[in-house]
Each structure stands twice: as C-alpha cells, then as structure tokens.
Protein backbone atom coordinates (compact mmCIF):
# COMPACT_ATOMS: atom_id res chain seq x y z
CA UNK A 1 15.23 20.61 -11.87
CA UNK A 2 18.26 19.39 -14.31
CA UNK A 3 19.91 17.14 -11.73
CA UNK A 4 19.70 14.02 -11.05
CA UNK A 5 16.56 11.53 -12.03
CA UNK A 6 14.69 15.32 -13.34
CA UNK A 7 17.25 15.55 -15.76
CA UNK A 8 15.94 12.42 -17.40
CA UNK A 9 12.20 12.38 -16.71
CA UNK A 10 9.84 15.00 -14.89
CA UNK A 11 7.53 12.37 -13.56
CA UNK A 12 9.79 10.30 -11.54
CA UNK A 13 7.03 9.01 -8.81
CA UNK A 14 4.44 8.78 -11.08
CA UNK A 15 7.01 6.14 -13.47
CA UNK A 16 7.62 4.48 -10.05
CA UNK A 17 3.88 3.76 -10.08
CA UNK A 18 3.53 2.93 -13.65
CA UNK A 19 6.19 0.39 -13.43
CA UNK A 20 4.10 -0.81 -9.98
CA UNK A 21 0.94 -1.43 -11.68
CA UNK A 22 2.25 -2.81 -15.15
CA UNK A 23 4.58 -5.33 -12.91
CA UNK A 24 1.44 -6.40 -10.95
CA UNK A 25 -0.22 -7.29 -13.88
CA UNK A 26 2.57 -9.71 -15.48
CA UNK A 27 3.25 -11.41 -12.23
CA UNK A 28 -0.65 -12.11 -11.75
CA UNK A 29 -2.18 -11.97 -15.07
CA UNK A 30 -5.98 -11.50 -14.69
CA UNK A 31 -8.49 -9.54 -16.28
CA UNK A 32 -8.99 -7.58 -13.64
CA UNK A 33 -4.87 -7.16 -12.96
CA UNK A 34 -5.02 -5.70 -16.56
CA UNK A 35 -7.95 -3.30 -15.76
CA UNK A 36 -6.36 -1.75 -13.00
CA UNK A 37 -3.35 -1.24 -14.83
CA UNK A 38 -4.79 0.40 -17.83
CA UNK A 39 -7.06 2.56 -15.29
CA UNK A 40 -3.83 3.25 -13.26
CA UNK A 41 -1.80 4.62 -16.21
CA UNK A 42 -4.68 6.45 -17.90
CA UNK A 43 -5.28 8.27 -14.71
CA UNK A 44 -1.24 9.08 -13.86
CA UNK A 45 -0.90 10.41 -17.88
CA UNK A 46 -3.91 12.50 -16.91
CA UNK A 47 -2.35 13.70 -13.64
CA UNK A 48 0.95 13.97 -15.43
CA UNK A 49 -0.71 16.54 -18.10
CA UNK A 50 -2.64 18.43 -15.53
CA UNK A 51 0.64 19.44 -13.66
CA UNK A 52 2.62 20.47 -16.72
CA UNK A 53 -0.17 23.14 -17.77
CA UNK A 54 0.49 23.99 -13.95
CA UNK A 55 3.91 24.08 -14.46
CA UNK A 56 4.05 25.80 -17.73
CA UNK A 57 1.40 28.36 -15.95
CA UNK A 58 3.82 29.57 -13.38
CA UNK A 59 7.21 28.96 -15.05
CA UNK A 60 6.36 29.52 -18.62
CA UNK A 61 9.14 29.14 -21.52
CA UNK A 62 11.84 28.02 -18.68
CA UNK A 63 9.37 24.70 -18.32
CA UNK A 64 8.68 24.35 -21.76
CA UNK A 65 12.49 24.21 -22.89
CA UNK A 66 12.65 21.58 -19.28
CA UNK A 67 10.13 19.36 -21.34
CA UNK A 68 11.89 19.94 -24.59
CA UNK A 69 14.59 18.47 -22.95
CA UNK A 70 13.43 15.48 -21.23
CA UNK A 71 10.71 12.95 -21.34
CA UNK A 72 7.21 12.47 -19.42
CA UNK A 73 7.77 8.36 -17.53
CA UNK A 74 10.80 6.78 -19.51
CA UNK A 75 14.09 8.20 -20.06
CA UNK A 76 14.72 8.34 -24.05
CA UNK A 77 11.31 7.15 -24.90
CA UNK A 78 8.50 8.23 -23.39
C-alpha cells in the first residue's frame, strides 16, 4: 500500500488506538489511566512487530523497502 494514510504509516488503526489510550490518560490522569496506557501501547508495538515478520514472510524485500519507506504509528517520527 503507497496511497493514502499507508504511504505515511503501516499501522494506521493501531496509531488510532495509541492516540485513544494516551488521550484517556491526560484527560483523566490516574494511576491506573497511566497503566492501561503503557499496557495498551506495549501490547499494540508487540502486535505491530508480530505482523511485519508476517508481512516480510510473505512479501519479502517488496515489504522491507515499504518499511524503509515509512514509519511504524507516527508519520516522520515513529
């Protein structure tokens, strides 16, 4: 995919759900707001890794020049 939001990020649902959890957290602080979040993100990185060895699996070089080319949850960062 090198259209639209894929041509930025490959992980646009799981940002979507990073930017979900993070958000809760700063519009409730609480300890438990910040557990969830850092549970939430370590286990959508995790996911996020998982599918790429998938991906490079069954597509190969053609995926890894795709993730040369773009980032994991943040357009120019990350």
């Amino acid at each position: 995919m090198t259209s639209g939001i894929y041509r930025y990020i490959r992980h646009p649902l799981y940002s979507s759900l990073l930017f979900l959890a993070w958000g809760a957290l700063l519009k409730a602080p609480a300890p438990a707001s910040a557990a969830l979040a850092v549970l939430a993100s370590a286990a959508l990185v995790a996911t996020a890794r998982a599918e790429e060895r998938e991906n490079t699996a069954k597509f190969g070089e053609e995926y890894t020049r795709y993730m040369r080319a773009t980032k994991r949850f943040l357009p120019l960062v990350f």
